[in-house]
C-alpha atoms as a PDB file:
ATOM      1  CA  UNK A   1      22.384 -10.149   4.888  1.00  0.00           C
ATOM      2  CA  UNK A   2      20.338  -7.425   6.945  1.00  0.00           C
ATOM      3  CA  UNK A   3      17.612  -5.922   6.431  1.00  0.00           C
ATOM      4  CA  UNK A   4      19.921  -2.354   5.479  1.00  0.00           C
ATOM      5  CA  UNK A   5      21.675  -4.336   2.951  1.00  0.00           C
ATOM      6  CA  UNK A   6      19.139  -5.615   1.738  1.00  0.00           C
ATOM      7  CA  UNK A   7      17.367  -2.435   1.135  1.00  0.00           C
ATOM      8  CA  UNK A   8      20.666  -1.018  -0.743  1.00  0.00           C
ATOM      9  CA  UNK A   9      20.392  -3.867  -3.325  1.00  0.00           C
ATOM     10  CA  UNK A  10      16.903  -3.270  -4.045  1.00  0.00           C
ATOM     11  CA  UNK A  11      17.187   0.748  -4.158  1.00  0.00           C
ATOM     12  CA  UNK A  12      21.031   0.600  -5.528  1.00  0.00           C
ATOM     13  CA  UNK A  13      22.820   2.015  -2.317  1.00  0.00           C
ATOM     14  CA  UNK A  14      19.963   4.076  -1.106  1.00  0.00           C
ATOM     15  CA  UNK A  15      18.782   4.248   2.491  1.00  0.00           C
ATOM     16  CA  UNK A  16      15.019   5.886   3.707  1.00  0.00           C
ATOM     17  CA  UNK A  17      14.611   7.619   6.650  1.00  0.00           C
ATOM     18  CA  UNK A  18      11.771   6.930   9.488  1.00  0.00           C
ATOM     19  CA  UNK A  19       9.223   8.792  10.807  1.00  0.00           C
ATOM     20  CA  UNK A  20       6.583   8.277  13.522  1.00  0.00           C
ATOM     21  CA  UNK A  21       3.168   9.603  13.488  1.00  0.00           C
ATOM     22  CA  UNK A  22       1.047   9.413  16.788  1.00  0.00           C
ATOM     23  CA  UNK A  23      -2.727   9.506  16.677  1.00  0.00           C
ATOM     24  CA  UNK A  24      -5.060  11.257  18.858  1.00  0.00           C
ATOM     25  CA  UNK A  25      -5.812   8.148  20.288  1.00  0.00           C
ATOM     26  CA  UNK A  26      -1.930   7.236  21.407  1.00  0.00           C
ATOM     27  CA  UNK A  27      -1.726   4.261  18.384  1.00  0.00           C
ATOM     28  CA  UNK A  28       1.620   4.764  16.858  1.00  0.00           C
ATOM     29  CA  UNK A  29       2.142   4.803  12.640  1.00  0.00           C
ATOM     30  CA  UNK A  30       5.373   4.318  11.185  1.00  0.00           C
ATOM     31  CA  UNK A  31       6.505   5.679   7.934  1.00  0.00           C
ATOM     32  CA  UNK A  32       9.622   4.689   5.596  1.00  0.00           C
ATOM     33  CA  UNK A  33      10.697   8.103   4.132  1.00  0.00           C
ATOM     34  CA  UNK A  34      12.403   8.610   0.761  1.00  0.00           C
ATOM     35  CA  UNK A  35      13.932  11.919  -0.965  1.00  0.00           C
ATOM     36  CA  UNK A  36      15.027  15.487   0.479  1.00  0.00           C
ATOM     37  CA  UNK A  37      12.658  17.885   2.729  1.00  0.00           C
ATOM     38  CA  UNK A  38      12.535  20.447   0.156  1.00  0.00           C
ATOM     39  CA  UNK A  39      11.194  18.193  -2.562  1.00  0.00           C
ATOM     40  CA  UNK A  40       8.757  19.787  -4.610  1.00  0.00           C
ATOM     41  CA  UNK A  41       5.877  17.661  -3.823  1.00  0.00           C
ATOM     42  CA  UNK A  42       4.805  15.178  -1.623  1.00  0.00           C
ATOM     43  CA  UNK A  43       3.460  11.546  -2.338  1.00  0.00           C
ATOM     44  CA  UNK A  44       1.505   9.047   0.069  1.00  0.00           C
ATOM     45  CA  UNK A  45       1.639   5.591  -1.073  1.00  0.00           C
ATOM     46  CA  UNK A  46      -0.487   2.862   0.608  1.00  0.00           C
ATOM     47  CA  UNK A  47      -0.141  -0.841   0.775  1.00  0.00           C
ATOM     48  CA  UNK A  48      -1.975  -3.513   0.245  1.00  0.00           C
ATOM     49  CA  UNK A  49      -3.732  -5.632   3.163  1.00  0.00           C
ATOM     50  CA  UNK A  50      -1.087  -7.873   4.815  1.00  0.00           C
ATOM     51  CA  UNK A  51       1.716  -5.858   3.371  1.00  0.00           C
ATOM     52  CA  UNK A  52       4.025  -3.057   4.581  1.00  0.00           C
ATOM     53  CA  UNK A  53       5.726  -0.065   3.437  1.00  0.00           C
ATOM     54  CA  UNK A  54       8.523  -1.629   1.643  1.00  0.00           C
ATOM     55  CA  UNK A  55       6.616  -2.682  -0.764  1.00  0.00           C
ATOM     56  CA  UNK A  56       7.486   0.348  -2.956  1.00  0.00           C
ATOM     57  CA  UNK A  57      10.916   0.250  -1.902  1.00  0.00           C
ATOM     58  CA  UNK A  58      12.100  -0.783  -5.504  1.00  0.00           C
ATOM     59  CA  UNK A  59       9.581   2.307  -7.091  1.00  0.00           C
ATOM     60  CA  UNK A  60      11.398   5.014  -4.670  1.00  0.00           C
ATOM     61  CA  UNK A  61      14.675   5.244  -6.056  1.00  0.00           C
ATOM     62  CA  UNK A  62      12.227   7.177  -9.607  1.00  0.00           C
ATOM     63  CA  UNK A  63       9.479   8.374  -7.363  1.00  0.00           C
ATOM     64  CA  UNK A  64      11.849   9.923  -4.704  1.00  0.00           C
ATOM     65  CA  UNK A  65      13.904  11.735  -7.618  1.00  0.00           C
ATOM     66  CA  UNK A  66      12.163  14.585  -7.043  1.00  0.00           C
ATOM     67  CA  UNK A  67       9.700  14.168  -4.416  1.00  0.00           C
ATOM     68  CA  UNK A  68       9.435  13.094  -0.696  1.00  0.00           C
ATOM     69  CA  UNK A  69       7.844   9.557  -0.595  1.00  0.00           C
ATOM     70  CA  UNK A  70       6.211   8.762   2.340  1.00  0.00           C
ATOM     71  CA  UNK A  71       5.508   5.016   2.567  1.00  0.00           C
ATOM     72  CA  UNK A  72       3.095   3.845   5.177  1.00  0.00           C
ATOM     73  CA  UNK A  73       2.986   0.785   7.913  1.00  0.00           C
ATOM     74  CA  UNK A  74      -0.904   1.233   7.735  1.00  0.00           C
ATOM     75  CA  UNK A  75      -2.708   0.072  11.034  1.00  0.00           C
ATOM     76  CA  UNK A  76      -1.585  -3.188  12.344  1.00  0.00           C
ATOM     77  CA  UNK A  77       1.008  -3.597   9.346  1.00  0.00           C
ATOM     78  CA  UNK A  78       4.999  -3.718   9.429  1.00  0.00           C
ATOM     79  CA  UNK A  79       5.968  -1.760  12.763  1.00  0.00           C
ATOM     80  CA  UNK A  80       2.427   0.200  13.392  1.00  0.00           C
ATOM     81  CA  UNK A  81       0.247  -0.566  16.258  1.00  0.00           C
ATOM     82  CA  UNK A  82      -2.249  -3.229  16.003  1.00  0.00           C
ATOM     83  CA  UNK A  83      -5.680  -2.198  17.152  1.00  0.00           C
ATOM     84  CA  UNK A  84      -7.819  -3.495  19.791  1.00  0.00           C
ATOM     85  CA  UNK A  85     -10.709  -4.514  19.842  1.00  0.00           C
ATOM     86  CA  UNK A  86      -9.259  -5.427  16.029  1.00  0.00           C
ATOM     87  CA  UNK A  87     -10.896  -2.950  12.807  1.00  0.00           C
ATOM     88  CA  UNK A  88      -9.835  -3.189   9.453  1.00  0.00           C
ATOM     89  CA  UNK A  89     -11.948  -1.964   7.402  1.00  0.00           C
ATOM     90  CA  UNK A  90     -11.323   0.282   4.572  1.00  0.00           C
ATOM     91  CA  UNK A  91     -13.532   3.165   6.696  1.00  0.00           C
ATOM     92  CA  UNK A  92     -10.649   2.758   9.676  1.00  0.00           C
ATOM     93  CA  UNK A  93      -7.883   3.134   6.912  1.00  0.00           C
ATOM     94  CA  UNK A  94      -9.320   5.910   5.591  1.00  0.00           C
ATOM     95  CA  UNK A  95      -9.936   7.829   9.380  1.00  0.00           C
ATOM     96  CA  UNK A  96      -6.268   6.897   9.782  1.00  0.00           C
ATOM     97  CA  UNK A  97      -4.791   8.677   6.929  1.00  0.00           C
ATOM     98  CA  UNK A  98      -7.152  10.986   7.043  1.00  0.00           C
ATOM     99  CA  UNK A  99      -5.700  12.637  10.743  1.00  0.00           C
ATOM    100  CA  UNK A 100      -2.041  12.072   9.403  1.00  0.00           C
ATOM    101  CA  UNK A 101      -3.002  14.208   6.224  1.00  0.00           C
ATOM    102  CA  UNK A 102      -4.543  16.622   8.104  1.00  0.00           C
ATOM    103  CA  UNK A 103      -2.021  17.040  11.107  1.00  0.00           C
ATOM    104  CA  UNK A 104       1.130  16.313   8.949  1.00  0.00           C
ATOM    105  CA  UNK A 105       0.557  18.170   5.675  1.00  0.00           C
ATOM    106  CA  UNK A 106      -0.455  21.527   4.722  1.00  0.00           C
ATOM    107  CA  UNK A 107      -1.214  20.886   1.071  1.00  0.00           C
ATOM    108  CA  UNK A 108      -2.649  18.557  -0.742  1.00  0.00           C
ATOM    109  CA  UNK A 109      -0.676  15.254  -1.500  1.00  0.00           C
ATOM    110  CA  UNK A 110      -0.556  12.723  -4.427  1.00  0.00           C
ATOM    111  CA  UNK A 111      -2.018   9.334  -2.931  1.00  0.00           C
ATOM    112  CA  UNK A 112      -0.781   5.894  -4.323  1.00  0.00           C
ATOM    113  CA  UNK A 113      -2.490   2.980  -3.293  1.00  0.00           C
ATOM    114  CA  UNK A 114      -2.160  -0.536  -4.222  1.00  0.00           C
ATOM    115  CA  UNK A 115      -4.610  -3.485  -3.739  1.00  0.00           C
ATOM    116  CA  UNK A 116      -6.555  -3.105  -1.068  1.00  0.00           C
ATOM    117  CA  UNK A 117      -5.399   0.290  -0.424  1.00  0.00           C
ATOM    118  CA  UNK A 118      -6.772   1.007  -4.078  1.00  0.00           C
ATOM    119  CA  UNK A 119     -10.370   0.621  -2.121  1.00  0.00           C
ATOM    120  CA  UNK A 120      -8.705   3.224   0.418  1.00  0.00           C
ATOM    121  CA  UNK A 121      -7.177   6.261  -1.630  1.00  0.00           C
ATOM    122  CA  UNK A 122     -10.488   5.805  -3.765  1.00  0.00           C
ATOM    123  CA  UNK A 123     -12.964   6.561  -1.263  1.00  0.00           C
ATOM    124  CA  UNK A 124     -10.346   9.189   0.555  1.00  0.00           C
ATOM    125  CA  UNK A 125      -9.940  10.807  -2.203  1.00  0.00           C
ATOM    126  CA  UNK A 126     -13.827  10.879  -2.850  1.00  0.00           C
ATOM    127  CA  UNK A 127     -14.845  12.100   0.502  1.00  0.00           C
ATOM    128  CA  UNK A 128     -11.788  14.132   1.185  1.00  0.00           C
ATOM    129  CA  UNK A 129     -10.868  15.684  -1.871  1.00  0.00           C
ATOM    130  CA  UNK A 130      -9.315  18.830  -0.323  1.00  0.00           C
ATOM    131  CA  UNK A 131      -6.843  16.550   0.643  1.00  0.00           C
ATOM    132  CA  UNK A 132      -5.623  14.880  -2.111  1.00  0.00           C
ATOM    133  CA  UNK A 133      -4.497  16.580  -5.395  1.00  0.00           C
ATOM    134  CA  UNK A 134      -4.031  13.349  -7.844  1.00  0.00           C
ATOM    135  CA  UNK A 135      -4.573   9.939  -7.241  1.00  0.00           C
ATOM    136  CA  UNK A 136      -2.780   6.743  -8.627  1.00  0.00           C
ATOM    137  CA  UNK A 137      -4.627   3.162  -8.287  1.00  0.00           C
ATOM    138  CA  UNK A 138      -2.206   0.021  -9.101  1.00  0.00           C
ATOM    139  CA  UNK A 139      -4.597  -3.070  -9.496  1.00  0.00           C
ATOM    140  CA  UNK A 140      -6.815  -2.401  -6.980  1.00  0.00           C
ATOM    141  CA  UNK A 141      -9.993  -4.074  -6.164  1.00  0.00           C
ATOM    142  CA  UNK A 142     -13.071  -1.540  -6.755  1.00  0.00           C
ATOM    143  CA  UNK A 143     -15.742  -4.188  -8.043  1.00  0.00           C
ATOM    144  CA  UNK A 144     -17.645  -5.736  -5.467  1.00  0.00           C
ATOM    145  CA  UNK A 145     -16.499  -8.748  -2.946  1.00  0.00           C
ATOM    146  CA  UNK A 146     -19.040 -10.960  -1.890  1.00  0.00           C
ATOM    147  CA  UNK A 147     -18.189 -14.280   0.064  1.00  0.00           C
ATOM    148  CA  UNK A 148     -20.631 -17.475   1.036  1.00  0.00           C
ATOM    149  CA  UNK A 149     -19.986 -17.029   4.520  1.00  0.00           C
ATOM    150  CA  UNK A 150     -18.124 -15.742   7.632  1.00  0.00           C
ATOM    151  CA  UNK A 151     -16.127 -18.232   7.663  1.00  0.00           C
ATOM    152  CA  UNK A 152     -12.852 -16.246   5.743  1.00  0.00           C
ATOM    153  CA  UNK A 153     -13.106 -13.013   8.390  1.00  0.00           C
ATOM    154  CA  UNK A 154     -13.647 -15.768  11.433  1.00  0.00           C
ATOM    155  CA  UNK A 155     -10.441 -17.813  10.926  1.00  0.00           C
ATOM    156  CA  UNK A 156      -8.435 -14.332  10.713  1.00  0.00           C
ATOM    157  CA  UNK A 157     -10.199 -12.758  13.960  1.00  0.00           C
ATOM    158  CA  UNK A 158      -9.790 -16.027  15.710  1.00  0.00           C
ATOM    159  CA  UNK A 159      -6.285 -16.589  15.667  1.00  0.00           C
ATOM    160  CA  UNK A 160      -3.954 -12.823  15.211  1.00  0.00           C
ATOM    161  CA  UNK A 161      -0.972 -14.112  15.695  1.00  0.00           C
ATOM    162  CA  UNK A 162       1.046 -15.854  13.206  1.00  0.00           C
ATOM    163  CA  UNK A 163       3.091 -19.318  13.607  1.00  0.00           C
ATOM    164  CA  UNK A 164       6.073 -19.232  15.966  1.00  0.00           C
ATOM    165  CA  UNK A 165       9.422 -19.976  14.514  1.00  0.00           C
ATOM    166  CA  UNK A 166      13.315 -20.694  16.151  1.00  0.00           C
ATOM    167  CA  UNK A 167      14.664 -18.406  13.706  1.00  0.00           C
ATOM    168  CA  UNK A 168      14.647 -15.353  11.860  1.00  0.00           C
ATOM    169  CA  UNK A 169      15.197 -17.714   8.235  1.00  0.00           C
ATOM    170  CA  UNK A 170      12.196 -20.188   9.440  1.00  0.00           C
ATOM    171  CA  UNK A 171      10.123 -17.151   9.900  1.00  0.00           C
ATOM    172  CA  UNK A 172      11.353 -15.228   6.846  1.00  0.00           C
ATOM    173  CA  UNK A 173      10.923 -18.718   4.991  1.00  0.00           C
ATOM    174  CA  UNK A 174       7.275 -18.777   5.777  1.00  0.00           C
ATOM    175  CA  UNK A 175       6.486 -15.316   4.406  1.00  0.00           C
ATOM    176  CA  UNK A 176       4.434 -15.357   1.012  1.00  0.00           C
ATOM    177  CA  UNK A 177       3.382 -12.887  -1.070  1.00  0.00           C
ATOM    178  CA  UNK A 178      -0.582 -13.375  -1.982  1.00  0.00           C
ATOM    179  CA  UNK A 179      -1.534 -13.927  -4.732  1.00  0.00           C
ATOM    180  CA  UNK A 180       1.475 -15.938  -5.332  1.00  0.00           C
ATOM    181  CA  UNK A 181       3.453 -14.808  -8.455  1.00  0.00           C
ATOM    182  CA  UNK A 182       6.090 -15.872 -10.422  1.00  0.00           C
ATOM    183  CA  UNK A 183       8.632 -13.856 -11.303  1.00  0.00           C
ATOM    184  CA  UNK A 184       8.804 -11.346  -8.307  1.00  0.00           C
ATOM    185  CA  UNK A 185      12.658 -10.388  -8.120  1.00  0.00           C
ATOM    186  CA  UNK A 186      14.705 -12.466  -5.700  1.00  0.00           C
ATOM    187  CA  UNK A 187      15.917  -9.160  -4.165  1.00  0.00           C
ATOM    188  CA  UNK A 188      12.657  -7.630  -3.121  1.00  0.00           C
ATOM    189  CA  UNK A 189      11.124 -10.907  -2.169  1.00  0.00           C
ATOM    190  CA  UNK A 190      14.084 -11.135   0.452  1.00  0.00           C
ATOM    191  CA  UNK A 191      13.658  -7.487   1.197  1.00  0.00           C
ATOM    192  CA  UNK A 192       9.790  -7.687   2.068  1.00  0.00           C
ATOM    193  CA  UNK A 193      10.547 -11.189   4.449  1.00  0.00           C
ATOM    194  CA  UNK A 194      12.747  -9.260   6.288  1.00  0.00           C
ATOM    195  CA  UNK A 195      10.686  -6.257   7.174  1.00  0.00           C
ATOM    196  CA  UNK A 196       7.777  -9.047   7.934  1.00  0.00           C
ATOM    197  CA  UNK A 197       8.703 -10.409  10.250  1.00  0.00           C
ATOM    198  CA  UNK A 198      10.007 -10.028  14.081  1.00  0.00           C
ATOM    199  CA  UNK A 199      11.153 -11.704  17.392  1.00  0.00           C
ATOM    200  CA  UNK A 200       8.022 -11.708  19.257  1.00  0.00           C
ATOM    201  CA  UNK A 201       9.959 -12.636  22.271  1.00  0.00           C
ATOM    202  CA  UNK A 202      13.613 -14.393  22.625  1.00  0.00           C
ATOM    203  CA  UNK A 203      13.793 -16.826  20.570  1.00  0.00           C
ATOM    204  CA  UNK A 204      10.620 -17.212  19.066  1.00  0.00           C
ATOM    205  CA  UNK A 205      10.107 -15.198  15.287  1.00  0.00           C
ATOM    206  CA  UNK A 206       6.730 -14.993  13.510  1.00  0.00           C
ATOM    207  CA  UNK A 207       5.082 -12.553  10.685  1.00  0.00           C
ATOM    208  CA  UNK A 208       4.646  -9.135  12.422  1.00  0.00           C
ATOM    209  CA  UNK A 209       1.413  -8.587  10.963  1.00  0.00           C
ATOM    210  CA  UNK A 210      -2.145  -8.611  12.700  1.00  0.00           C
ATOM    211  CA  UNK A 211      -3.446 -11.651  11.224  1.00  0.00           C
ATOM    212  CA  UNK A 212      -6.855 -10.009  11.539  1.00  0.00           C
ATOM    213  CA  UNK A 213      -6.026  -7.458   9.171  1.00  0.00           C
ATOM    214  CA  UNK A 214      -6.466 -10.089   5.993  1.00  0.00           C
ATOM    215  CA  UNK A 215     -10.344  -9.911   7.611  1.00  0.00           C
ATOM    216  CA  UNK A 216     -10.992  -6.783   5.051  1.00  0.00           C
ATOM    217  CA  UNK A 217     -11.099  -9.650   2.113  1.00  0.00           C
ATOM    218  CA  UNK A 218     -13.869 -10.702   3.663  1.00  0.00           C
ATOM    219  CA  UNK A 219     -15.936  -7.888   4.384  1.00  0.00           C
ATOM    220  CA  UNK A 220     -18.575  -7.459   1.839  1.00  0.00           C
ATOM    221  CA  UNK A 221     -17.450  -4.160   0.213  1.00  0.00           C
ATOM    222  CA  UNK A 222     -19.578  -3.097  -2.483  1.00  0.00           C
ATOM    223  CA  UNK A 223     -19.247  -2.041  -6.089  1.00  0.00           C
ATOM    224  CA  UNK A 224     -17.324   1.388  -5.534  1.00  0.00           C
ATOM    225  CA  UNK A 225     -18.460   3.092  -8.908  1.00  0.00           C
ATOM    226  CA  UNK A 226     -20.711   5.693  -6.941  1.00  0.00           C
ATOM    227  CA  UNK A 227     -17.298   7.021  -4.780  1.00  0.00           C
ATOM    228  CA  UNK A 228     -15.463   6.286  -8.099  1.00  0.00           C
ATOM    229  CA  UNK A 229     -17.581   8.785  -9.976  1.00  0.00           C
ATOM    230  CA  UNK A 230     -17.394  11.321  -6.976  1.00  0.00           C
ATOM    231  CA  UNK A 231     -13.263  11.793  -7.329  1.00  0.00           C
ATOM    232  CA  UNK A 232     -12.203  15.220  -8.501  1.00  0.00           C
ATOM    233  CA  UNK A 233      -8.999  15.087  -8.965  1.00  0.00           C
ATOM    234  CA  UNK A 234      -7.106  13.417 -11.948  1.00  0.00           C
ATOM    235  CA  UNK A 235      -6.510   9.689 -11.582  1.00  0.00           C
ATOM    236  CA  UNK A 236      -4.395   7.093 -12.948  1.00  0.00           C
ATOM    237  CA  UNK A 237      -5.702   3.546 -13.332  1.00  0.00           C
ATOM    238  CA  UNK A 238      -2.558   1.118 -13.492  1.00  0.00           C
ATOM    239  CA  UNK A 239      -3.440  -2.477 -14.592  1.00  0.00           C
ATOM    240  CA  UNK A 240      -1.565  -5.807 -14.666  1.00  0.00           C
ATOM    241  CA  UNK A 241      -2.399  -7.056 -17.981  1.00  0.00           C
ATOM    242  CA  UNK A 242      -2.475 -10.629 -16.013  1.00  0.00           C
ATOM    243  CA  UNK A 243      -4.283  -9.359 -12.957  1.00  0.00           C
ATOM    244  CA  UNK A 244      -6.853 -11.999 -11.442  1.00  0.00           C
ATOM    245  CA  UNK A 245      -7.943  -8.811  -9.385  1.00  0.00           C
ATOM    246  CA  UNK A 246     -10.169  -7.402 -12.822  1.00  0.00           C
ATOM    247  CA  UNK A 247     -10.884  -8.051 -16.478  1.00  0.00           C
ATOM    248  CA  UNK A 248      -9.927  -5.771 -18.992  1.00  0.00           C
ATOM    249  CA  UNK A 249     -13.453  -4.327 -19.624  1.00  0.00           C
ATOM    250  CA  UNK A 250     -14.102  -3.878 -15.937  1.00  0.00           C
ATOM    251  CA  UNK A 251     -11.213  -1.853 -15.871  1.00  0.00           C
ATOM    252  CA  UNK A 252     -12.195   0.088 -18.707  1.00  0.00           C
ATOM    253  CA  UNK A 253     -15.659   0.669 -17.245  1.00  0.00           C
ATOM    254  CA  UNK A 254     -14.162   1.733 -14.222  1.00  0.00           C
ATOM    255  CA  UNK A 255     -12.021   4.397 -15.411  1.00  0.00           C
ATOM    256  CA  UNK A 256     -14.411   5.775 -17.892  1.00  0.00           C
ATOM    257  CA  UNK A 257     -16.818   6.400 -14.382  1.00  0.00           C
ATOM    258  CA  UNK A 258     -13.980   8.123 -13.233  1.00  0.00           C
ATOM    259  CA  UNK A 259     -14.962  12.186 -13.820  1.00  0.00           C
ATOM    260  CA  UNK A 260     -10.731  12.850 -14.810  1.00  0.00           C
ATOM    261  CA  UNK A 261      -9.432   9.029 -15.275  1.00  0.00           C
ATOM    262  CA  UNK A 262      -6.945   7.715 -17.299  1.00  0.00           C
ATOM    263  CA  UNK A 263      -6.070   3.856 -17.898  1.00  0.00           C
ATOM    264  CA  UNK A 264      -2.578   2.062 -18.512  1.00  0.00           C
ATOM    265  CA  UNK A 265      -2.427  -1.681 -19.057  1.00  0.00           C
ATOM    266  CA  UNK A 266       1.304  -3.370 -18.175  1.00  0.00           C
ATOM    267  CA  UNK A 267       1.809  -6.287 -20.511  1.00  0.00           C
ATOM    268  CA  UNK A 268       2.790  -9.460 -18.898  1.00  0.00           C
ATOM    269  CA  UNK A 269       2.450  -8.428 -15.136  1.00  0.00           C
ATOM    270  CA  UNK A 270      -0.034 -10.033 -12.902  1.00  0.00           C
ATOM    271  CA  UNK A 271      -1.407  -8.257  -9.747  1.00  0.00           C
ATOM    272  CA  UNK A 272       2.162  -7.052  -7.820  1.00  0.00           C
ATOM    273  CA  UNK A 273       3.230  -4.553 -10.292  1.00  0.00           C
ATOM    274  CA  UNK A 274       5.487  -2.855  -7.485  1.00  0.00           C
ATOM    275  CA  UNK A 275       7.826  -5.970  -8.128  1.00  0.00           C
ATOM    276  CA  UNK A 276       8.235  -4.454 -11.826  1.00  0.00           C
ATOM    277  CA  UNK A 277       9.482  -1.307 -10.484  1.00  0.00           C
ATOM    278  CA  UNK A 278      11.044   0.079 -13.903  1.00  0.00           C
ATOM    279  CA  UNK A 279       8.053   0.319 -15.878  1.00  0.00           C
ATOM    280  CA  UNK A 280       5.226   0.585 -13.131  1.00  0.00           C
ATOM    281  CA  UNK A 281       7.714   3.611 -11.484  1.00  0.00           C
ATOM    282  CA  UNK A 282       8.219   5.341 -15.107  1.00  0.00           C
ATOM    283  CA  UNK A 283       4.106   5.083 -15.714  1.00  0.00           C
ATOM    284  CA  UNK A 284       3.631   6.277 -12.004  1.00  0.00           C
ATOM    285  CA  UNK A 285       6.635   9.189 -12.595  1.00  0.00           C
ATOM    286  CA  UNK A 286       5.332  10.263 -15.901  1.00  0.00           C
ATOM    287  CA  UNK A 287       2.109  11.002 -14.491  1.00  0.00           C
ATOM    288  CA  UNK A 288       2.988  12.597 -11.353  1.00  0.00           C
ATOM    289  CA  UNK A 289       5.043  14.816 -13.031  1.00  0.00           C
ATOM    290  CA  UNK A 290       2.312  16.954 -14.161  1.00  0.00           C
ATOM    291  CA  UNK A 291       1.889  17.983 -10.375  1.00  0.00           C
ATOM    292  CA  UNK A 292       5.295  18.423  -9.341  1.00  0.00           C
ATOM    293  CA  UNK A 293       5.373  21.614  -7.222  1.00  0.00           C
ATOM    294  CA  UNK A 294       1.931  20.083  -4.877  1.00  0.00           C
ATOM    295  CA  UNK A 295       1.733  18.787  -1.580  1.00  0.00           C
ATOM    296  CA  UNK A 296       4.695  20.389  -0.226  1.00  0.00           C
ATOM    297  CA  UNK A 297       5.131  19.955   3.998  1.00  0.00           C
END
């Protein structure tokens, strides 16, 4: 199956369109684009670190209903440029979507970001906030992340690319989703191998991913409640009820600091809610729906 089809039997038929963004800079950022140009608002949904832009494939076919969903390959993810020397931390995500906002839209947009890209929109949205008109977190890591050592950021920095394999299965075989969970949909776990990987040269497949962009676990980001308690705009906490990511009460804290937040817990789901695309999409929808006619190109 290719990677077309298997888009259609994630989305139901539906194929996204492609766009390329250049920065200032010549680095090249590729977008998977959902719903019609004259949609009446516009939503920018980010990834987490090591991911790519399908990873909200299975969300587009509600979010795209009436909106144009613009899913980014964020800096050295899916089919964007890596960067060299290699930076990724959350302040070079941020400058990066920053410039696309800026050159690409002329209002407002509604930011989505998952994971680590929860860490992004958050402090984007704090420092930026005449570019973003609501905000959407999905289990994203705002507490603080402290590690013993360097040893997590040096083993990523050391070695960028991934393991060589003979094949496109071998290398889609080796693709994992972290944290590993257990009841991600056989469909999208197919889909999101496929779009992972590449032939790096005849013959020879690996993970198309900068291997140094897993560094950002590692890079000592603080507690975030003094940008959380500088966003404007109305935000929408989403939590897996079996998230290792944060507790319950640090969740709760969280959102209360939040000047407009509100908080929904999924039961049952663990950290990748975009694998439970029917009721993360219809929390997601519901709120955005308060803000269709925003963000328009």
């Amino acid at each position: 199956m290719d990677v077309e089809e298997r888009i259609r039997a994630v989305t139901g038929g539906a194929l996204p369109g492609e766009e390329t963004f250049l920065f200032a800079d010549g680095r090249a950022m590729r977008a998977v684009v959902w719903g019609g140009p004259r949609a009446a608002a516009s939503v920018v949904c980010l990834h987490g670190a090591g991911a790519h832009a399908h990873w909200w494939t299975a969300m587009t076919p509600v979010l795209a209903a009436r909106r144009r969903v613009y899913a980014l390959d964020l800096r050295g993810h899916g089919r964007s440029d890596w960067v060299e020397p290699p930076s990724y931390q959350v302040r070079d995500f941020v400058s990066d979507v920053v410039e696309l906002l800026e050159r690409r839209f002329t209002e407002p947009v509604l930011l989505v970001g998952h994971s680590m890209s929860g860490r992004v929109a958050t402090r984007l949205a704090a420092e930026r906030p005449d570019l973003v008109r609501a905000l959407v977190l999905l289990d994203p890591r705002v507490n603080g992340l402290h590690l013993p050592d360097s040893s997590w950021n040096d083993g990523f920095l050391s070695e960028r690319r991934s393991r060589a394999h003979a094949s496109r299965d071998a290398a889609e075989a080796s693709f994992r989703v972290l944290p590993e969970e257990p009841d991600i949909p056989a469909e999208i776990a197919a889909l999101l191998a496929s779009h992972a990987v590449a032939e790096r040269r005849p013959g020879e497949w690996a993970l198309r991913s900068d291997r140094a962009t897993l560094a950002i676990l590692g890079d000592r980001n603080g507690d975030m409640r003094d940008v959380i308690e500088r966003i404007a705009c109305p935000t929408l906490f989403v939590r897996g009820a079996e998230t290792h990511v944060m507790t319950a009460e640090e969740a709760q804290d969280f959102t209360a600091a939040l000047p407009k937040g509100e908080l929904a817990t999924i039961p049952g789901r663990h950290h990748f809610l975009l694998s439970h695309a029917p009721e993360t999409a219809a929390l997601v929808d519901t709120f955005l729906d308060t803000f269709l006619g925003s963000g328009s190109l």
